[in-house]
C-alpha atoms as a PDB file:
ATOM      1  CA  UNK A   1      23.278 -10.624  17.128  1.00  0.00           C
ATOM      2  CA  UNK A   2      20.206 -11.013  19.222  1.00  0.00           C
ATOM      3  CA  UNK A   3      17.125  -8.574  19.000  1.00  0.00           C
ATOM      4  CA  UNK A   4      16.830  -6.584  22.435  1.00  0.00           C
ATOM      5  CA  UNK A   5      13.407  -6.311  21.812  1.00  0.00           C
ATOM      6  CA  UNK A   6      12.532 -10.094  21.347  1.00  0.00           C
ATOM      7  CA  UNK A   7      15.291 -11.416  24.084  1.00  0.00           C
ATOM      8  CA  UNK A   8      13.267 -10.107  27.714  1.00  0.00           C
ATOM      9  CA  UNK A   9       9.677 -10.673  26.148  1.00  0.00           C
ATOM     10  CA  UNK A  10      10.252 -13.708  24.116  1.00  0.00           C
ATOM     11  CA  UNK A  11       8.220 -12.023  21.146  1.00  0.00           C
ATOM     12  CA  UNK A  12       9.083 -12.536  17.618  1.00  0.00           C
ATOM     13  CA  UNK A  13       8.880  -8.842  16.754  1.00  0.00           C
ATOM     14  CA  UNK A  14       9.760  -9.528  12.845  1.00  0.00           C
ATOM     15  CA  UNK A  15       6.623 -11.252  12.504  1.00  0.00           C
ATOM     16  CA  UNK A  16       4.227  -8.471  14.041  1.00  0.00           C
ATOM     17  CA  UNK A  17       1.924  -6.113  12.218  1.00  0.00           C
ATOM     18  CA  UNK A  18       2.488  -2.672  13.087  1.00  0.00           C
ATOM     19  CA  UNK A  19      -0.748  -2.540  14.643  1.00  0.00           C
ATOM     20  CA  UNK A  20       0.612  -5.092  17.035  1.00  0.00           C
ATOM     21  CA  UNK A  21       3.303  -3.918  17.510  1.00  0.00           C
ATOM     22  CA  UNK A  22       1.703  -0.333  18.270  1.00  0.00           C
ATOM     23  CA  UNK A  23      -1.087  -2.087  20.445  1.00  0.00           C
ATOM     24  CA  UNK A  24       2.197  -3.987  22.834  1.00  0.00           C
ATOM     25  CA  UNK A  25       4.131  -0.843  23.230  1.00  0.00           C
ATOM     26  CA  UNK A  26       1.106   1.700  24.125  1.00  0.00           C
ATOM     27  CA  UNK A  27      -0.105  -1.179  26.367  1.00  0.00           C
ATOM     28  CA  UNK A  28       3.693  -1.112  28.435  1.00  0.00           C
ATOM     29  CA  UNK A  29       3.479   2.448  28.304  1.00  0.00           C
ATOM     30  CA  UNK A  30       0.360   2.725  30.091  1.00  0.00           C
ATOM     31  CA  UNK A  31       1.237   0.367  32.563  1.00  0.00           C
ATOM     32  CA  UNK A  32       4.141   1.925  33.106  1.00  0.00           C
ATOM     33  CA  UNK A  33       2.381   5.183  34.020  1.00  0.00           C
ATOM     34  CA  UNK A  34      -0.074   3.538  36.122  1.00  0.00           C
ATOM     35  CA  UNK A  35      -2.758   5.946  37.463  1.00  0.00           C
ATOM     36  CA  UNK A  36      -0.441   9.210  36.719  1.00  0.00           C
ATOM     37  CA  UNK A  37      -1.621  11.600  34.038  1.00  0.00           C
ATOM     38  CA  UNK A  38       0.792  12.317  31.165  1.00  0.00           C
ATOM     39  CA  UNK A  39       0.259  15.649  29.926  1.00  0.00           C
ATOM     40  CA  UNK A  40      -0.674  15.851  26.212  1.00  0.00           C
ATOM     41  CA  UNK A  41      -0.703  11.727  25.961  1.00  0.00           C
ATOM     42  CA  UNK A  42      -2.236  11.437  22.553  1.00  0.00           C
ATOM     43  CA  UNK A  43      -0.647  14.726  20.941  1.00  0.00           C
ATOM     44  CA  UNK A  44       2.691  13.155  21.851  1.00  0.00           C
ATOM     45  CA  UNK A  45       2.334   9.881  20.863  1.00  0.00           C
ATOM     46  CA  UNK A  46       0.277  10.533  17.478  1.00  0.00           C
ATOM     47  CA  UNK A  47       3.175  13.640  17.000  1.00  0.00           C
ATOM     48  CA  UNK A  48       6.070  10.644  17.590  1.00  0.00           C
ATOM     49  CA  UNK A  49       4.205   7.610  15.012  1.00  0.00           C
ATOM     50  CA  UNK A  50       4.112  10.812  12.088  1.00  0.00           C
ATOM     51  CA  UNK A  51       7.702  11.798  13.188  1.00  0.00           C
ATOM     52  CA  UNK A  52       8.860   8.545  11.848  1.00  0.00           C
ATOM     53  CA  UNK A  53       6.832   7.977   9.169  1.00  0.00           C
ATOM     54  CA  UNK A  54       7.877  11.128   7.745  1.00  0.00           C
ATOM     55  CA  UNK A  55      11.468  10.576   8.403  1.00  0.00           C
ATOM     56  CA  UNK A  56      11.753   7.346   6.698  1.00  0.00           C
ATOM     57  CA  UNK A  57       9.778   8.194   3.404  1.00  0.00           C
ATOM     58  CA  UNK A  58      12.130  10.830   3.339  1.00  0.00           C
ATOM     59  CA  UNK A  59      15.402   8.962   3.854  1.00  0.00           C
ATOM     60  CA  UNK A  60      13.632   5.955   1.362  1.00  0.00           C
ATOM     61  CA  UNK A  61      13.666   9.104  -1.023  1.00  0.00           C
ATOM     62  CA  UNK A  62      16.858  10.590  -0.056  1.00  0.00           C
ATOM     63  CA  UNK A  63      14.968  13.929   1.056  1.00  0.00           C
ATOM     64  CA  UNK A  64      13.386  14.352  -2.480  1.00  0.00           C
ATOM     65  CA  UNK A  65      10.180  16.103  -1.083  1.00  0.00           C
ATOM     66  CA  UNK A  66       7.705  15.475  -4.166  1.00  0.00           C
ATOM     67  CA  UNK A  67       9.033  11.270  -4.062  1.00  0.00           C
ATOM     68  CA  UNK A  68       8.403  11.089  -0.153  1.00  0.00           C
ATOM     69  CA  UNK A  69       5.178  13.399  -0.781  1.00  0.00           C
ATOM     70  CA  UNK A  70       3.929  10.212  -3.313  1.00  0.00           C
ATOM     71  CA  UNK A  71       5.085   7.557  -0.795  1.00  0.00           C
ATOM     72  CA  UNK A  72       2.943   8.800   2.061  1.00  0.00           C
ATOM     73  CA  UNK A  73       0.097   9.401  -0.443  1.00  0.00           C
ATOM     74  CA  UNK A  74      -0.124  13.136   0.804  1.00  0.00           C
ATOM     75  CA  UNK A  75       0.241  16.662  -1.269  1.00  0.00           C
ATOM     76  CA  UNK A  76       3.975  18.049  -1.405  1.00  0.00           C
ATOM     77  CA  UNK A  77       2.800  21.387   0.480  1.00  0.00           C
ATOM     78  CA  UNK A  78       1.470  19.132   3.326  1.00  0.00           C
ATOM     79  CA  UNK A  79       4.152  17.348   4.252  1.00  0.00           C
ATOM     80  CA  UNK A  80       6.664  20.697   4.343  1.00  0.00           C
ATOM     81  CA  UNK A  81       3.789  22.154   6.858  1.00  0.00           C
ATOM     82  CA  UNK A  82       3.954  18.787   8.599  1.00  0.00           C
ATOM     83  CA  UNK A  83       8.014  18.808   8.872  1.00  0.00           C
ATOM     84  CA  UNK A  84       7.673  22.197   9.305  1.00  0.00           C
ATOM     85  CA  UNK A  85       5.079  21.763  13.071  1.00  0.00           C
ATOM     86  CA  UNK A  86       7.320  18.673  13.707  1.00  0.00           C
ATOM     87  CA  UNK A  87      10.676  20.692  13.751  1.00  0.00           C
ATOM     88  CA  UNK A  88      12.018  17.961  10.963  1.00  0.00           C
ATOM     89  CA  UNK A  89      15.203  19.348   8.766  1.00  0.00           C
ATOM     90  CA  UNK A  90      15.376  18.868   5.047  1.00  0.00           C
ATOM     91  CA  UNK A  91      17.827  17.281   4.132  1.00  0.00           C
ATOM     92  CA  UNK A  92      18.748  16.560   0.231  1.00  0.00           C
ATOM     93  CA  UNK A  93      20.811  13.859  -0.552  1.00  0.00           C
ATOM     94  CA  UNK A  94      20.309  12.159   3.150  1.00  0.00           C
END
Protein backbone atom coordinates (compact mmCIF):
# COMPACT_ATOMS: atom_id res chain seq x y z
CA UNK A 1 0.00 0.00 0.00
CA UNK A 2 1.77 3.13 -1.00
CA UNK A 3 1.99 6.32 1.31
CA UNK A 4 -0.06 9.27 -0.41
CA UNK A 5 2.06 11.50 1.24
CA UNK A 6 5.51 10.16 -0.02
CA UNK A 7 4.11 9.06 -3.72
CA UNK A 8 3.62 13.04 -5.43
CA UNK A 9 6.67 14.50 -3.39
CA UNK A 10 9.00 11.63 -3.42
CA UNK A 11 9.72 12.25 0.44
CA UNK A 12 10.34 9.52 2.80
CA UNK A 13 7.94 10.87 5.41
CA UNK A 14 8.77 7.84 7.99
CA UNK A 15 12.11 9.12 8.33
CA UNK A 16 11.24 12.91 9.17
CA UNK A 17 11.38 14.64 12.51
CA UNK A 18 8.29 16.26 13.36
CA UNK A 19 9.91 19.46 13.11
CA UNK A 20 10.38 18.62 9.48
CA UNK A 21 7.70 17.48 8.90
CA UNK A 22 5.90 20.66 10.54
CA UNK A 23 8.48 23.01 8.71
CA UNK A 24 7.25 21.09 4.85
CA UNK A 25 3.61 21.35 5.54
CA UNK A 26 3.47 25.14 6.97
CA UNK A 27 5.86 25.90 4.06
CA UNK A 28 2.92 24.32 1.30
CA UNK A 29 0.46 26.02 3.25
CA UNK A 30 1.84 29.32 2.85
CA UNK A 31 2.47 28.96 -0.61
CA UNK A 32 -0.65 27.88 -1.12
CA UNK A 33 -2.14 31.10 0.29
CA UNK A 34 0.17 33.23 -1.53
CA UNK A 35 -0.20 36.95 -0.63
CA UNK A 36 -3.92 36.38 0.93
CA UNK A 37 -4.32 36.87 4.66
CA UNK A 38 -5.74 33.94 6.65
CA UNK A 39 -7.58 35.16 9.49
CA UNK A 40 -6.30 33.93 12.89
CA UNK A 41 -3.19 31.95 11.03
CA UNK A 42 -1.23 31.09 14.11
CA UNK A 43 -4.31 30.58 16.61
CA UNK A 44 -5.48 27.98 14.10
CA UNK A 45 -2.62 26.22 13.37
CA UNK A 46 -1.02 26.17 17.05
CA UNK A 47 -5.05 25.26 18.15
CA UNK A 48 -4.82 22.15 15.32
CA UNK A 49 -0.82 20.73 16.45
CA UNK A 50 -2.46 20.68 20.46
CA UNK A 51 -5.72 19.15 19.01
CA UNK A 52 -3.76 16.14 18.13
CA UNK A 53 -1.45 15.89 20.62
CA UNK A 54 -4.12 15.81 23.05
CA UNK A 55 -6.15 13.35 21.19
CA UNK A 56 -3.56 10.77 20.87
CA UNK A 57 -2.19 10.80 24.56
CA UNK A 58 -5.62 10.29 25.25
CA UNK A 59 -6.44 7.38 22.93
CA UNK A 60 -2.53 5.95 23.97
CA UNK A 61 -4.34 6.08 27.48
CA UNK A 62 -7.69 4.99 26.51
CA UNK A 63 -9.20 8.44 27.83
CA UNK A 64 -7.70 7.87 31.38
CA UNK A 65 -7.27 11.70 32.06
CA UNK A 66 -4.53 11.53 34.98
CA UNK A 67 -2.30 8.73 32.40
CA UNK A 68 -2.65 11.19 29.31
CA UNK A 69 -2.15 14.20 31.92
CA UNK A 70 1.56 12.29 32.75
CA UNK A 71 2.21 11.61 29.03
CA UNK A 72 2.02 15.23 27.96
CA UNK A 73 3.95 16.20 31.13
CA UNK A 74 1.06 18.71 32.05
CA UNK A 75 -1.31 18.94 35.40
CA UNK A 76 -4.68 16.83 35.11
CA UNK A 77 -6.81 20.19 35.60
CA UNK A 78 -4.94 21.64 32.54
CA UNK A 79 -5.54 19.42 30.10
CA UNK A 80 -9.63 19.19 30.97
CA UNK A 81 -9.44 23.25 30.50
CA UNK A 82 -7.46 22.53 27.34
CA UNK A 83 -10.12 19.80 25.94
CA UNK A 84 -12.50 21.81 27.39
CA UNK A 85 -11.37 25.47 24.87
CA UNK A 86 -10.67 22.82 22.14
CA UNK A 87 -14.30 21.36 22.14
CA UNK A 88 -12.52 17.68 22.64
CA UNK A 89 -15.07 14.86 24.20
CA UNK A 90 -13.99 12.53 26.93
CA UNK A 91 -14.18 9.57 26.17
CA UNK A 92 -13.36 6.50 28.71
CA UNK A 93 -12.51 3.39 27.39
CA UNK A 94 -11.76 4.96 23.67
Amino acid sequence: MENKLTEPTGIDWDHLSLAEVMRLKIHALLDRLGPHHAPDLYNRVMGEVERVLIEEALAKSKGHLNEASKSLDIHRNTLRLRMRSLDIPRRRGA
